[in-house]
N, C-alpha and C. Protein backbone atom coordinates (compact mmCIF):
# COMPACT_ATOMS: atom_id res chain seq x y z
N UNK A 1 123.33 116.76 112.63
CA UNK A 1 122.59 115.96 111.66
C UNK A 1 121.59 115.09 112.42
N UNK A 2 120.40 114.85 111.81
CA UNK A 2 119.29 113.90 112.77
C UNK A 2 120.08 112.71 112.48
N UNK A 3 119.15 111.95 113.84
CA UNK A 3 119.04 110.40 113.51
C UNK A 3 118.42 110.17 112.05
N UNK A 4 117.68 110.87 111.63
CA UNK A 4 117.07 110.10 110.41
C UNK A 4 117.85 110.04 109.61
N UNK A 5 118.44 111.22 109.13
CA UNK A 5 119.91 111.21 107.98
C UNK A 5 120.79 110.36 108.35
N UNK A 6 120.84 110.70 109.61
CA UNK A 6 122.03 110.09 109.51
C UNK A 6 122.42 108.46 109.44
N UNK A 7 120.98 107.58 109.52
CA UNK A 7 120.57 106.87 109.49
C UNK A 7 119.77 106.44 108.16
N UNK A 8 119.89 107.37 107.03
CA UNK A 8 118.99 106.80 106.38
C UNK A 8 118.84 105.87 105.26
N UNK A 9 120.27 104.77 105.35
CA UNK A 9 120.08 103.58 104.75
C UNK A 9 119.35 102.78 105.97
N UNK A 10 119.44 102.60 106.74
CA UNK A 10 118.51 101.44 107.45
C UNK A 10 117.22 102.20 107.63
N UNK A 11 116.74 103.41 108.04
CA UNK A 11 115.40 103.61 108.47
C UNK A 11 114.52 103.81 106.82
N UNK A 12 115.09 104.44 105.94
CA UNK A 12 114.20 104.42 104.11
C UNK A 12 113.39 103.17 103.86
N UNK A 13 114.35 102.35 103.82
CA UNK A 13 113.75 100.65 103.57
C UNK A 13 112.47 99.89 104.20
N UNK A 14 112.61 100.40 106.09
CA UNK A 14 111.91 100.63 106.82
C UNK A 14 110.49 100.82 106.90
N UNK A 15 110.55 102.45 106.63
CA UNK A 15 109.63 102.80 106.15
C UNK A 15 108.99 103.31 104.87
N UNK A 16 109.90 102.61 103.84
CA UNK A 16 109.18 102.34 102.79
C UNK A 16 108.03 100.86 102.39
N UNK A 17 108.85 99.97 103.19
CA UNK A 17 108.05 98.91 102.85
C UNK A 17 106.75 99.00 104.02
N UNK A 18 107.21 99.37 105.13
CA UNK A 18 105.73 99.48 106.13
C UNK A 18 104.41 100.30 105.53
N UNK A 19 105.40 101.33 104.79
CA UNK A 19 103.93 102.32 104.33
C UNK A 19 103.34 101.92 103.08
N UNK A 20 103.60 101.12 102.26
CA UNK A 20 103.66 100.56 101.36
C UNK A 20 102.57 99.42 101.77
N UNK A 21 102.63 98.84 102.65
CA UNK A 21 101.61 97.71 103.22
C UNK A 21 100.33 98.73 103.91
N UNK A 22 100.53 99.79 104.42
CA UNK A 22 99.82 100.70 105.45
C UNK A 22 98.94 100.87 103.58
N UNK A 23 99.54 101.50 102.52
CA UNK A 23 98.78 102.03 102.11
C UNK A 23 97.89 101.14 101.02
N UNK A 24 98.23 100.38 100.78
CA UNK A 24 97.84 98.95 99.85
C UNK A 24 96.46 98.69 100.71
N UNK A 25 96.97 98.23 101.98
CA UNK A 25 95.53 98.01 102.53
C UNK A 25 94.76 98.91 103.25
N UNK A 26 94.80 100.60 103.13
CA UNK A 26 94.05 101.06 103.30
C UNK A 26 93.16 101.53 101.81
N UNK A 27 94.23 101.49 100.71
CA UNK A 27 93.59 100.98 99.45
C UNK A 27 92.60 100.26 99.30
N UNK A 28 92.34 98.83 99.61
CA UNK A 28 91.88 97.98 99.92
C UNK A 28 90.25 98.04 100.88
N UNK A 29 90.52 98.20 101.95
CA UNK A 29 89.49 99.12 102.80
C UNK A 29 89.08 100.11 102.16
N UNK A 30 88.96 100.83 101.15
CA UNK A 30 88.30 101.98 100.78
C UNK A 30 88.00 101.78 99.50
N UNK A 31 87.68 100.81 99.19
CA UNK A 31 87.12 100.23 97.37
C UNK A 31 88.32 100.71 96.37
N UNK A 32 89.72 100.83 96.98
CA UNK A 32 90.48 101.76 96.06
C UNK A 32 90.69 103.23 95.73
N UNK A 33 90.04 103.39 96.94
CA UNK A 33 90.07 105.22 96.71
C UNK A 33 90.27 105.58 98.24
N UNK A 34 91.85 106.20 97.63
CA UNK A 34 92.81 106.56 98.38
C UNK A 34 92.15 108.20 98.62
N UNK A 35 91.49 108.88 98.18
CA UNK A 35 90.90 110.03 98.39
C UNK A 35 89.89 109.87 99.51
N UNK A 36 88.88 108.50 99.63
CA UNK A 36 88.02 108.65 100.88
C UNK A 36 89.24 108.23 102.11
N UNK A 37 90.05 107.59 101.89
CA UNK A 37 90.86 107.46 103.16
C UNK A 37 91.57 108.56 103.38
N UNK A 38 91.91 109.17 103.11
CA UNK A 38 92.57 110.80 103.48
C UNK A 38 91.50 111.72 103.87
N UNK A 39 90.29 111.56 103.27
CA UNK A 39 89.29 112.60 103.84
C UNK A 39 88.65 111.30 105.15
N UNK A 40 88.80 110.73 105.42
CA UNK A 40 88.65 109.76 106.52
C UNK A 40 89.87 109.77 107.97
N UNK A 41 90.78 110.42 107.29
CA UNK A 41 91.92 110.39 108.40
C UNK A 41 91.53 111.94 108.74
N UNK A 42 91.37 112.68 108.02
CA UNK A 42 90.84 114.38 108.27
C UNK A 42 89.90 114.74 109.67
N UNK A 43 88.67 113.29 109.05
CA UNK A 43 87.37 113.78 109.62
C UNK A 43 88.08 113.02 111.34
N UNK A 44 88.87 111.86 111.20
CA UNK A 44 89.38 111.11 112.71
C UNK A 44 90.20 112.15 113.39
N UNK A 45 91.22 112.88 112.31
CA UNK A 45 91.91 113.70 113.27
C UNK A 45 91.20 114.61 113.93
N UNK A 46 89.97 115.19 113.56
CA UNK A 46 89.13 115.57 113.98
C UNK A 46 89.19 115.67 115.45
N UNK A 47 88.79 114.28 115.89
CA UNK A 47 88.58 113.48 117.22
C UNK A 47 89.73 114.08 117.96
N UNK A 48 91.15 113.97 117.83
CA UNK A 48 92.10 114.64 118.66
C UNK A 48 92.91 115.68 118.20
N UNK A 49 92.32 116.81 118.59
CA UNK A 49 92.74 117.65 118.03
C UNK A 49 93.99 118.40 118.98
N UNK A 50 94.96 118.93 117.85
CA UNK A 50 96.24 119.03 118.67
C UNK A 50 96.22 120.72 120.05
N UNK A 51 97.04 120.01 120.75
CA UNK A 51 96.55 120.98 121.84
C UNK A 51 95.24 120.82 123.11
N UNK A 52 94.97 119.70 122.79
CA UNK A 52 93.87 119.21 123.89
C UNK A 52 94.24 117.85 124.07
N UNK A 53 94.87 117.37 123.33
CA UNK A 53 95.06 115.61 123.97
C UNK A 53 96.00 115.68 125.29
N UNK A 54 96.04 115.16 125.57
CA UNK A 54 97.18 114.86 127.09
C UNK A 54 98.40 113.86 126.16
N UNK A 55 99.73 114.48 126.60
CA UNK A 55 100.53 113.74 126.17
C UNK A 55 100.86 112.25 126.48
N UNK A 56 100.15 111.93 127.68
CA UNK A 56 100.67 110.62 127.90
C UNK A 56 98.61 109.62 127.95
N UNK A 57 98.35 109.94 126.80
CA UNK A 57 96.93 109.80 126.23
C UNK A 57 96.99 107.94 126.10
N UNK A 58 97.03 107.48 126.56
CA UNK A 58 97.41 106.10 125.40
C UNK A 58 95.94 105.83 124.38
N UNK A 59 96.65 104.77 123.51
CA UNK A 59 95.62 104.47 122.59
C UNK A 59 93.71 103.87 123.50
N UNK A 60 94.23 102.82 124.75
CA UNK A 60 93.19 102.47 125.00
C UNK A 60 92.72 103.29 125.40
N UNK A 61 92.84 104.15 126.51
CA UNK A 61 92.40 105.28 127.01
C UNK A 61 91.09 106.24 126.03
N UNK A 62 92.41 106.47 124.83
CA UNK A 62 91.47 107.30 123.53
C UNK A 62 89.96 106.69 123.29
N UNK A 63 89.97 105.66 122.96
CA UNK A 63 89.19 104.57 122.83
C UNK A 63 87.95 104.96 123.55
N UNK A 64 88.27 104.72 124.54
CA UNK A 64 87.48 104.53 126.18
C UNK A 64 87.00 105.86 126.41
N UNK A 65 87.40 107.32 125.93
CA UNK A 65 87.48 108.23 126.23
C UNK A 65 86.05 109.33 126.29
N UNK A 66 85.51 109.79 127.01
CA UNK A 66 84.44 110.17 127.25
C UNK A 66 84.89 111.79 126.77
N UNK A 67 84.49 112.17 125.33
CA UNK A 67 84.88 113.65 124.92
C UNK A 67 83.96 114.80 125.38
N UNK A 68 84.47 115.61 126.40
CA UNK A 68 83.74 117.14 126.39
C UNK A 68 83.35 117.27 125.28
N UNK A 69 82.04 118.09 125.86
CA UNK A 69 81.70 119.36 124.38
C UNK A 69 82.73 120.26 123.50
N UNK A 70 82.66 120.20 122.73
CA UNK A 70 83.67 121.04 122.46
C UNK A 70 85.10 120.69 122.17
N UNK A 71 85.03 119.02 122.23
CA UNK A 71 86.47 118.95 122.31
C UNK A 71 86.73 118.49 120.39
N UNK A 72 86.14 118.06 119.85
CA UNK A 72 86.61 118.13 118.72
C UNK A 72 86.73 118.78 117.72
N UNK A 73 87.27 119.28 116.52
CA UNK A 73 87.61 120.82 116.10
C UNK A 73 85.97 120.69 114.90
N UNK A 74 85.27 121.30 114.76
CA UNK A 74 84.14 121.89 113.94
C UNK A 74 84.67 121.29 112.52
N UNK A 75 84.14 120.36 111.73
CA UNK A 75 84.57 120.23 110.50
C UNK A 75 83.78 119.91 109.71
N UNK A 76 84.02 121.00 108.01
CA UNK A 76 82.99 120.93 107.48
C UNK A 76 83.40 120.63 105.53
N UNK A 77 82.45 120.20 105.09
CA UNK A 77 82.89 119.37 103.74
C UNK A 77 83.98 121.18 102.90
N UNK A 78 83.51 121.59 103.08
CA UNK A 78 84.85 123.22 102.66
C UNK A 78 85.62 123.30 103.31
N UNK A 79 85.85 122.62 104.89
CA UNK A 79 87.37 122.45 105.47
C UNK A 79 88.51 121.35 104.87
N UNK A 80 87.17 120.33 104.77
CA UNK A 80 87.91 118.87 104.57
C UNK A 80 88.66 119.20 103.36
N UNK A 81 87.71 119.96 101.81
CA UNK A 81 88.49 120.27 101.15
C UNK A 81 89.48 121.49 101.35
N UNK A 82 89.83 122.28 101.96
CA UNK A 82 90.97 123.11 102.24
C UNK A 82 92.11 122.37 102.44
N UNK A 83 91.95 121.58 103.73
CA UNK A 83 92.50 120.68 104.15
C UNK A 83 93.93 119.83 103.28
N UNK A 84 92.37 118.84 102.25
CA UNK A 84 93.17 118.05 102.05
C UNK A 84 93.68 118.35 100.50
N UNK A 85 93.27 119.51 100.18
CA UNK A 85 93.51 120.13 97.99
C UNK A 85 92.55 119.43 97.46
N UNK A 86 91.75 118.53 97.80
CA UNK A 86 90.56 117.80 97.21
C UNK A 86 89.09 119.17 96.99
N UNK A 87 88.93 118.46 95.77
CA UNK A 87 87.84 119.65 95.02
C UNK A 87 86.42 119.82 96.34
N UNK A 88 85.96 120.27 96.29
CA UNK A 88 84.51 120.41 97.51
C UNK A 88 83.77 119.62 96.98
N UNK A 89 83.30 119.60 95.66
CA UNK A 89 82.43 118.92 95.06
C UNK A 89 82.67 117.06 95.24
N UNK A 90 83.85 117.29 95.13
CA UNK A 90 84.73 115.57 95.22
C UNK A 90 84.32 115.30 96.70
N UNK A 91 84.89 116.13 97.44
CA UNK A 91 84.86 115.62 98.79
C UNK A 91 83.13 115.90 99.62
N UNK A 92 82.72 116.65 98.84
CA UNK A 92 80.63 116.26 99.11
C UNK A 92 80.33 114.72 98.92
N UNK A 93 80.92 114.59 97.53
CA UNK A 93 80.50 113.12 96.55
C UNK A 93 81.27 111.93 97.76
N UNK A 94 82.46 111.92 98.36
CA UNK A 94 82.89 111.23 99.00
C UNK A 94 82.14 111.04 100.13
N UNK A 95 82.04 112.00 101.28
CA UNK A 95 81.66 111.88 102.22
C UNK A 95 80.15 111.17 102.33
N UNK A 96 79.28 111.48 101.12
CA UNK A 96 78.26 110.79 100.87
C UNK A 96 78.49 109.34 101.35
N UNK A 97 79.15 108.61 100.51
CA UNK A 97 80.01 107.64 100.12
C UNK A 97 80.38 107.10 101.20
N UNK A 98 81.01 107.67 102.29
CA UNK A 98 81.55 107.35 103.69
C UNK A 98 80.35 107.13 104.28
N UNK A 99 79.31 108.54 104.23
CA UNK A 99 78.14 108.27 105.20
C UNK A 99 77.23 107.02 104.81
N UNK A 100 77.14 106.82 104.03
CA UNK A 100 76.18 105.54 103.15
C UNK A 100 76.08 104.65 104.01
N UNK A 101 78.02 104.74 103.96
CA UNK A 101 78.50 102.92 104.71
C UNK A 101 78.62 103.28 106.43
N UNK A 102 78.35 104.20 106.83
CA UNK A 102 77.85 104.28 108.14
C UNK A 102 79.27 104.40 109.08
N UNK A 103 80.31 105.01 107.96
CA UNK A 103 81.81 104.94 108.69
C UNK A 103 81.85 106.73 109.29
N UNK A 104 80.83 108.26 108.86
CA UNK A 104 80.90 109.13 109.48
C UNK A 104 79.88 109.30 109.06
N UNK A 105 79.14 110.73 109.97
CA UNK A 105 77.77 111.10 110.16
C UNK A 105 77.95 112.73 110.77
N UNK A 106 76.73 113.81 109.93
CA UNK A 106 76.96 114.94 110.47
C UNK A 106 76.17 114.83 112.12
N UNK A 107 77.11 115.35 113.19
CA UNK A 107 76.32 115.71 114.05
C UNK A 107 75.22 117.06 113.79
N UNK A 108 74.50 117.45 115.08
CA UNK A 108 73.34 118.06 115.43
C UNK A 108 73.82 119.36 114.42
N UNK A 109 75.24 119.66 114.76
CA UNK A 109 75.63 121.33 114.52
C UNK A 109 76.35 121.02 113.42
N UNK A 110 76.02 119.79 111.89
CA UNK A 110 76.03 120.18 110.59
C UNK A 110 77.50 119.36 110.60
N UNK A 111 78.64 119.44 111.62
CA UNK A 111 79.89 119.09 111.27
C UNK A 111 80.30 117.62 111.07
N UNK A 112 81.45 117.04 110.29
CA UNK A 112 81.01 115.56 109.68
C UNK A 112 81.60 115.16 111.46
N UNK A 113 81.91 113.69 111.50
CA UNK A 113 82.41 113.22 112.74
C UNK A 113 82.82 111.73 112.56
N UNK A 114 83.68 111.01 112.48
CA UNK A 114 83.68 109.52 112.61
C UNK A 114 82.39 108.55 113.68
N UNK A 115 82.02 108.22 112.67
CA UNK A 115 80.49 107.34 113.52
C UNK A 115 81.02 106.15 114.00
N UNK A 116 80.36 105.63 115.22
CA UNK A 116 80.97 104.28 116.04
C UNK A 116 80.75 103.50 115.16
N UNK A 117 80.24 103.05 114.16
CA UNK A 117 80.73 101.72 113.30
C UNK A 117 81.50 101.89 112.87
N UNK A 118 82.45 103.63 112.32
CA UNK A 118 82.78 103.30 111.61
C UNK A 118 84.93 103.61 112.41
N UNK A 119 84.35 103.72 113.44
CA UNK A 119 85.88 103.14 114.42
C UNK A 119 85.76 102.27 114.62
N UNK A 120 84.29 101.01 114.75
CA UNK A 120 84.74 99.87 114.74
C UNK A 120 85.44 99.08 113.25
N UNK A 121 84.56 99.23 112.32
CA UNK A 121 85.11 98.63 110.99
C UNK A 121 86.55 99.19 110.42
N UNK A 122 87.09 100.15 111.08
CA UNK A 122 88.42 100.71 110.68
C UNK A 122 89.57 100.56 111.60
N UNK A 123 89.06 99.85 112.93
CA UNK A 123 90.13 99.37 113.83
C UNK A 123 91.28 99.16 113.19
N UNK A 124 91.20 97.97 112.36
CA UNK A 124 91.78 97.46 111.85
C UNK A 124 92.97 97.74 111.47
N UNK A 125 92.58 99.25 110.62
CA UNK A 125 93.64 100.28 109.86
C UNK A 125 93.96 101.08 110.93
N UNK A 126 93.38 101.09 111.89
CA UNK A 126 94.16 102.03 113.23
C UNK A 126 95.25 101.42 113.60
N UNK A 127 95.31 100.10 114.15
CA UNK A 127 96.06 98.86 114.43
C UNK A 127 97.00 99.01 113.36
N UNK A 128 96.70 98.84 111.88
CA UNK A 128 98.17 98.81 111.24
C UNK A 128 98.67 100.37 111.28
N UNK A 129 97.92 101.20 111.34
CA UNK A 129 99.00 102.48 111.05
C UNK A 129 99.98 102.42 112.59
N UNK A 130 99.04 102.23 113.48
CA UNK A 130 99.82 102.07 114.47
C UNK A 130 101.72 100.72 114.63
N UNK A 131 100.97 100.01 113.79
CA UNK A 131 102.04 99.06 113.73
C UNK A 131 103.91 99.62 112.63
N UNK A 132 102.82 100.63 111.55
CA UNK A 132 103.44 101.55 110.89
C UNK A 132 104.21 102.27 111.60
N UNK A 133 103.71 102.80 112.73
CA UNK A 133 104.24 103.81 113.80
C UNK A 133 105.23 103.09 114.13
N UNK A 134 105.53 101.83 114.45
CA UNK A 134 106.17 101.15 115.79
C UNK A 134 107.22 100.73 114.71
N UNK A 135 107.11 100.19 113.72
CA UNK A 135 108.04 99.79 112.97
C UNK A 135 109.44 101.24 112.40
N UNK A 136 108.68 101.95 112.15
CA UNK A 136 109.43 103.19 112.06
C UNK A 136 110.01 103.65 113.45
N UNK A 137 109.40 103.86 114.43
CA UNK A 137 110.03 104.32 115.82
C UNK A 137 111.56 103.43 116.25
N UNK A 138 111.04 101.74 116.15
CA UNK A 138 112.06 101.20 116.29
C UNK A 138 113.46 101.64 115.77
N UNK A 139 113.48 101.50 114.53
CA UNK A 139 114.58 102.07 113.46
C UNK A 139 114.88 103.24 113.51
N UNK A 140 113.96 104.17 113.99
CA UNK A 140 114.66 105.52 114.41
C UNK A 140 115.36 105.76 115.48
N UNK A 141 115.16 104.87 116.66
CA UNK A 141 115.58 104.68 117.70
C UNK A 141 116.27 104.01 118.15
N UNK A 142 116.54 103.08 117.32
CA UNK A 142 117.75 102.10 117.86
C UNK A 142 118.35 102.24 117.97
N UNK A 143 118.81 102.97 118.50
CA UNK A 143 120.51 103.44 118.84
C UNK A 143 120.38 103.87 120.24
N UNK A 144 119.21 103.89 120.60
CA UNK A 144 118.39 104.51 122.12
C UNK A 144 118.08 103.07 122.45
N UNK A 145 117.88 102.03 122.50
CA UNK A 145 117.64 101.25 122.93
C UNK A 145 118.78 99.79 122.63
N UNK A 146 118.78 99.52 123.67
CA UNK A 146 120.11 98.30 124.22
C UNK A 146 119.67 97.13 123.78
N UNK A 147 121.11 96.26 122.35
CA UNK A 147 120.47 95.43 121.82
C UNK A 147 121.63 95.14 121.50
N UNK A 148 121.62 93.64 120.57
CA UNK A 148 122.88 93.01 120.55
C UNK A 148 123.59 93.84 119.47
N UNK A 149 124.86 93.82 119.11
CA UNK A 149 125.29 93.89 118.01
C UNK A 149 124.68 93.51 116.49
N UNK A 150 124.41 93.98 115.86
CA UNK A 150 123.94 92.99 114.05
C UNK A 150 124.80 92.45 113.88
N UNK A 151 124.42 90.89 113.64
CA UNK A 151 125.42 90.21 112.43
C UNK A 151 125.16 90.56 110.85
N UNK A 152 125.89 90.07 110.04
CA UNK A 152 125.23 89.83 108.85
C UNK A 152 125.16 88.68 108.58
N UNK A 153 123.79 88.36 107.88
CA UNK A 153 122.97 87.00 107.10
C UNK A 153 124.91 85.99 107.10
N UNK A 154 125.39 86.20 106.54
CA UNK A 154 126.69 85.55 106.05
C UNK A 154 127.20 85.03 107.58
N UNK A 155 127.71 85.69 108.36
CA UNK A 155 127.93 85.84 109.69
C UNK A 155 127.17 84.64 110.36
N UNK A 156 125.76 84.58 110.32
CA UNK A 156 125.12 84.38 111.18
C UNK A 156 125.14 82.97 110.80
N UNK A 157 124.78 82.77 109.10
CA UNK A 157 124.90 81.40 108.58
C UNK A 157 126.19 80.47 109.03
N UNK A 158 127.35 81.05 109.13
CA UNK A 158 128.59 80.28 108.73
C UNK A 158 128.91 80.20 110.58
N UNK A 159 127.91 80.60 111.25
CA UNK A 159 127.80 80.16 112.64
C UNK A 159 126.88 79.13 112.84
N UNK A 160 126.15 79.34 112.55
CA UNK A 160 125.16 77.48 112.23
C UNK A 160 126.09 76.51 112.22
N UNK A 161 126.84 76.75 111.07
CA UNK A 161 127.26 75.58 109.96
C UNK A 161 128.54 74.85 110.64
């Protein structure tokens, strides 16, 4: 049985309430449309595409990272919709929408790409998904990492007192 099952009164709660904040305010960041942020995570995954990152990649590194030709996968408003079940027509009308605000831009060879404003103005939501990440890892892992015993709230109070 995984850790997750087997675990999954403490890790559900977890990561229900983290993603729950992850998605409220990427809600938020996207005028309420949870459709440009999914075709926004599409066009980023873009950027690292699986099978070329280095496993021990860190985030600053990524950042910092000077990409070969070639290194990001070709993506085009009929992938994004394959991709994500979003209509083509929807995800034309979106990406518009994205490009406007200067958050992606087609390069030379037609394909969309996350534009540097718009990894800077979305840090933000990188930072919390990432925090998303860490909050879930913890709880999946704790049992891998050396820590006191839990009290419970009751426990802990009637040791104060």
């Amino acid at each position: 049985m995984s850790n997750i099952k087997k675990n999954f009164g403490r890790i559900w709660p977890v990561h229900v309430d983290a993603l729950i904040v992850l998605m409220s305010r990427l809600r938020a960041s996207f005028d309420g449309d949870l459709d440009e942020a999914l075709i926004m995570a599409v066009i980023g995954s873009a950027a690292l595409p699986r099978g070329r990152v280095p496993h021990d990649l860190s985030y600053e590194d990524f950042v910092h990272m000077a990409r070969p030709k070639g290194f990001d996968v070709p993506l085009n408003t009929h992938s994004i919709a394959q991709i994500t079940g979003i209509a083509r027509e929807t995800v034309r009308r979106k990406t518009g929408r994205l490009q406007s605000r200067g958050w992606i831009e087609r390069g030379v060879d037609g394909y969309w790409k996350v534009a540097e404003a718009g990894a800077q103005e979305l840090e933000p939501m990188t930072q919390l998904s990432l925090d998303y990440l860490t909050a879930l890892s913890r709880v999946i892992f704790e049992d891998d990492i050396p820590h006191e015993p839990r009290r419970s709230r009751r426990a802990a109070a009637s040791e104060r007192d």
